[in-house]
Protein backbone atom coordinates (compact mmCIF):
# COMPACT_ATOMS: atom_id res chain seq x y z
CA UNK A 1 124.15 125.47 110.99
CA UNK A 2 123.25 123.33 113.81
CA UNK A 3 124.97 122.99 117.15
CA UNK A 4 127.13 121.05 116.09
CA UNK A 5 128.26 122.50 112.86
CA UNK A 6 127.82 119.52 110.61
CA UNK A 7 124.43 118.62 108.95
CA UNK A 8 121.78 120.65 107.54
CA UNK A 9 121.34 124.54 107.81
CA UNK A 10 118.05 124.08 109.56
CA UNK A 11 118.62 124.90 113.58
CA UNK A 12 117.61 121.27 115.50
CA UNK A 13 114.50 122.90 117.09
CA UNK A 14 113.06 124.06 113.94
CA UNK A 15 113.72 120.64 112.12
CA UNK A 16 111.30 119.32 114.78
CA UNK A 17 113.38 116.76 116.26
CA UNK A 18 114.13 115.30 119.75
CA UNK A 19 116.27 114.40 121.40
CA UNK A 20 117.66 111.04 121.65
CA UNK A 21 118.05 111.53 125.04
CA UNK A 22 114.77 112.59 125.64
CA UNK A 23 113.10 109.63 123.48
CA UNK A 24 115.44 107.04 125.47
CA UNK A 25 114.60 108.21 128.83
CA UNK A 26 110.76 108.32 127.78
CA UNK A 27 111.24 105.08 127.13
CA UNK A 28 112.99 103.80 129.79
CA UNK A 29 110.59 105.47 132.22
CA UNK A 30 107.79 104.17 130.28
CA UNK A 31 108.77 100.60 130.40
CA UNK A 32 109.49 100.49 133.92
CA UNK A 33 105.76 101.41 134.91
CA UNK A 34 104.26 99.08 132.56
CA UNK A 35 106.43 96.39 134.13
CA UNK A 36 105.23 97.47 137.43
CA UNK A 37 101.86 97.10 136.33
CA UNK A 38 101.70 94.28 135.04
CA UNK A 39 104.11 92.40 137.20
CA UNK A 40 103.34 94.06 140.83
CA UNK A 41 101.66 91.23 142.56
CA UNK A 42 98.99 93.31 144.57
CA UNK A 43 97.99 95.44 140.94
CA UNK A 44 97.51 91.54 139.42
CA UNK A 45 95.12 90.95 142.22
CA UNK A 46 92.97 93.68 141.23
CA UNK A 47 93.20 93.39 137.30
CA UNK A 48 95.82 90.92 136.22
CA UNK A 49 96.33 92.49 132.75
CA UNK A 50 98.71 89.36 131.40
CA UNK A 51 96.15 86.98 132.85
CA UNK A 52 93.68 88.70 130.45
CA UNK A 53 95.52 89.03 127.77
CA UNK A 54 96.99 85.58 128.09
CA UNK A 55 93.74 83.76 128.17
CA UNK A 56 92.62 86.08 124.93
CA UNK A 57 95.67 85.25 122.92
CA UNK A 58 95.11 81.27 124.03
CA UNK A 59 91.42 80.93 123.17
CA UNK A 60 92.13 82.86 119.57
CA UNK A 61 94.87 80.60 118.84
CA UNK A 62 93.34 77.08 119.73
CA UNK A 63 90.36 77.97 117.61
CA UNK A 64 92.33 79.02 114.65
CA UNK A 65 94.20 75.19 115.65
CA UNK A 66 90.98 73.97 115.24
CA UNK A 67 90.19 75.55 112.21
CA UNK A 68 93.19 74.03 110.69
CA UNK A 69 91.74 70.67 111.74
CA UNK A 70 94.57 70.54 114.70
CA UNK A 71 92.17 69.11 117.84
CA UNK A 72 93.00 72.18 120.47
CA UNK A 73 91.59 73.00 123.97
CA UNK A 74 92.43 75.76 125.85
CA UNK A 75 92.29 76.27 129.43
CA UNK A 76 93.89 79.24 131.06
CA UNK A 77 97.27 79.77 129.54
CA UNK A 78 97.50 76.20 128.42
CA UNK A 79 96.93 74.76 124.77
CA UNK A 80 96.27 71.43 125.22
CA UNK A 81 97.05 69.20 121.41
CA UNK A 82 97.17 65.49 120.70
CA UNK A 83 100.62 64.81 121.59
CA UNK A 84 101.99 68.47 122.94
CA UNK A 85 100.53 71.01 125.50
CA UNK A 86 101.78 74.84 125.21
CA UNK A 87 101.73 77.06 128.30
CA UNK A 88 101.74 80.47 127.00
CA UNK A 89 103.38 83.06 129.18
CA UNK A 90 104.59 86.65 129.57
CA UNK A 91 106.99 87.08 126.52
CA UNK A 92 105.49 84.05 124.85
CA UNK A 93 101.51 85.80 124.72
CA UNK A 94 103.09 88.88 122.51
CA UNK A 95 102.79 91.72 125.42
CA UNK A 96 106.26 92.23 125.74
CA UNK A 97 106.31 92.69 122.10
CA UNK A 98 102.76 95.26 121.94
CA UNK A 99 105.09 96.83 124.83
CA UNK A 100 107.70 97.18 123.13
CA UNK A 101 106.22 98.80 120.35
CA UNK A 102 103.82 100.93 121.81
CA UNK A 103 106.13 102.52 124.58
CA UNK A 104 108.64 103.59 121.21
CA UNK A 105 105.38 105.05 119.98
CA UNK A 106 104.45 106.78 122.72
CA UNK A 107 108.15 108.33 123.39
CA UNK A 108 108.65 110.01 119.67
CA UNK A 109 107.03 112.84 119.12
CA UNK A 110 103.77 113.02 117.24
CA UNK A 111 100.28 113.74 117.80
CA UNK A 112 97.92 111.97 120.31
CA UNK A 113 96.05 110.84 117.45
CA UNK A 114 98.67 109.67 115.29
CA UNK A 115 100.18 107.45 118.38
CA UNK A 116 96.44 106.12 118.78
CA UNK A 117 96.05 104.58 115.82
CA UNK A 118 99.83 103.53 115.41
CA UNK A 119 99.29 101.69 118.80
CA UNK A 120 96.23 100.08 117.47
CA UNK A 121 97.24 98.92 114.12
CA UNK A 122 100.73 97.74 115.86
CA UNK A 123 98.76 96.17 118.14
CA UNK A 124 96.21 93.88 115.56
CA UNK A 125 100.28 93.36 113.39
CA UNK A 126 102.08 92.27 115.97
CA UNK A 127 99.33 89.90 117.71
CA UNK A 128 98.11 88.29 113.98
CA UNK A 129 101.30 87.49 113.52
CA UNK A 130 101.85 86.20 117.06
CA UNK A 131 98.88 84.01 117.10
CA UNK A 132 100.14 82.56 114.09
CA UNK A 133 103.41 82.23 115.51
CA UNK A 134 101.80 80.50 118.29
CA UNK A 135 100.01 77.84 115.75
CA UNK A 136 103.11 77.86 114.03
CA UNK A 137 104.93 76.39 116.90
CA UNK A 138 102.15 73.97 118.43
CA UNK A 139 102.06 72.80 114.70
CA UNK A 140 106.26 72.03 115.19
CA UNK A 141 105.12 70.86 118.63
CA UNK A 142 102.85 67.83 117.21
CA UNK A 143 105.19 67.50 113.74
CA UNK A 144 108.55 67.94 113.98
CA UNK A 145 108.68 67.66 118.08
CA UNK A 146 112.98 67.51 117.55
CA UNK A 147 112.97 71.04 116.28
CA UNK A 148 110.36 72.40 118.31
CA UNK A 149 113.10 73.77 121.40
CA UNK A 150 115.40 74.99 118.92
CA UNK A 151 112.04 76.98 117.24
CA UNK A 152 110.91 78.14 120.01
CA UNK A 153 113.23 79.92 121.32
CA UNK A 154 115.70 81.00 118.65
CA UNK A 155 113.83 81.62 115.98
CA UNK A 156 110.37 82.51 117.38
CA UNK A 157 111.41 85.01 120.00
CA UNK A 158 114.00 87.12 117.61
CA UNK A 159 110.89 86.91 115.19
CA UNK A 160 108.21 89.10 117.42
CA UNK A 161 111.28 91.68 118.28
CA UNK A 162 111.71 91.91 114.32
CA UNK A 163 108.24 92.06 114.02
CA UNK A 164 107.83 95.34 116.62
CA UNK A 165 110.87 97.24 115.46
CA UNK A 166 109.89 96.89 112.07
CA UNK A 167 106.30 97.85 113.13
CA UNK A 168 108.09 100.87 114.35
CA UNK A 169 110.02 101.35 111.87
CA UNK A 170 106.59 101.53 109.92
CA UNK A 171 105.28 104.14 112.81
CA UNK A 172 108.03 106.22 112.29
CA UNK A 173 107.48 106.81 108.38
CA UNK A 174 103.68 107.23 109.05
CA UNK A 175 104.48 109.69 112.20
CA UNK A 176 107.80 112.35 110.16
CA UNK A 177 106.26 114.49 108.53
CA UNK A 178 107.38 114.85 105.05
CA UNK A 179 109.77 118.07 105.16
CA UNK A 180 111.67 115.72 107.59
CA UNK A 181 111.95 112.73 105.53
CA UNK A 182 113.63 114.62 102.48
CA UNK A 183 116.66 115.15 105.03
């Protein structure tokens, strides 16, 4: 029995869990110092990692505009389209979402390796599909301009928080082993 009584005959430490108090306060810890990082003003003068990361996301998405025979230049955070100009910023660039994700991967327990390449694969899912979200919306932008508020931020937003907790979600059936997933 476990400590509880109810459940499965195996004892929780030897069913390899953890604790959801453990994983939450992992978590919470975790998310706090990657805020910090990347929103402490004197760290951003050193290496401002959204800056980076915004410009990346920007560049990759006008030339997949362009590709698509949409006229886009990009300059800093800014996509600049015929009749629309997107400026892309922290929780639009998909590093709240890569956050998101990888923080949950780093706080459930699995090996170093494991997380490493979960992190990396969540990290090429979640930004395809926000770059596309991105083109998705400067499409809207130029096309259906009416709907393009209403896109943005209702259906857009919820979409990259679906898209990391079912990237987790993914993680965590890669990361149980398989005597745990029988239970």
């Amino acid at each position: 029995m476990n400590k509880k009584g109810k459940g499965t005959d195996i004892p929780e430490k030897q069913q390899g869990g953890v604790s959801i108090k453990r994983f939450a306060l992992t978590y919470v810890v975790l998310m706090g110092i990657f805020f910090f990082v990347i929103g402490f003003v004197p760290l951003q003068r050193v290496f401002d990692v959204n800056g980076v990361y915004t410009g990346m996301i920007t560049k990759i998405t006008a030339k997949i505009l362009g590709v698509a025979g949409i006229p886009a230049v990009c300059q800093g955070s800014v996509i600049a389209l015929p009749s629309i100009s997107l400026d892309v910023k922290f929780g639009c660039n998909g590093l709240e979402a890569v956050m998101i994700y990888a923080v949950a991967v780093i706080a459930f327990p699995a090996s170093w390796k494991k997380k490493a390449l979960a992190i990396l694969a969540g990290l090429v899912i979640i930004q395809v599909i926000n770059v596309l979200r991105i083109a998705g919306l400067a499409y809207a932008g130029i096309h259906y301009r009416q709907l393009f508020e209403y896109m943005h931020i209702y259906v857009a937003q919820g979409m990259m928080i679906a898209v990391s907790f079912f990237t987790f979600l993914g993680y965590l059936h890669y990361a149980t082993p398989a005597e745990r997933k029988d239970h």
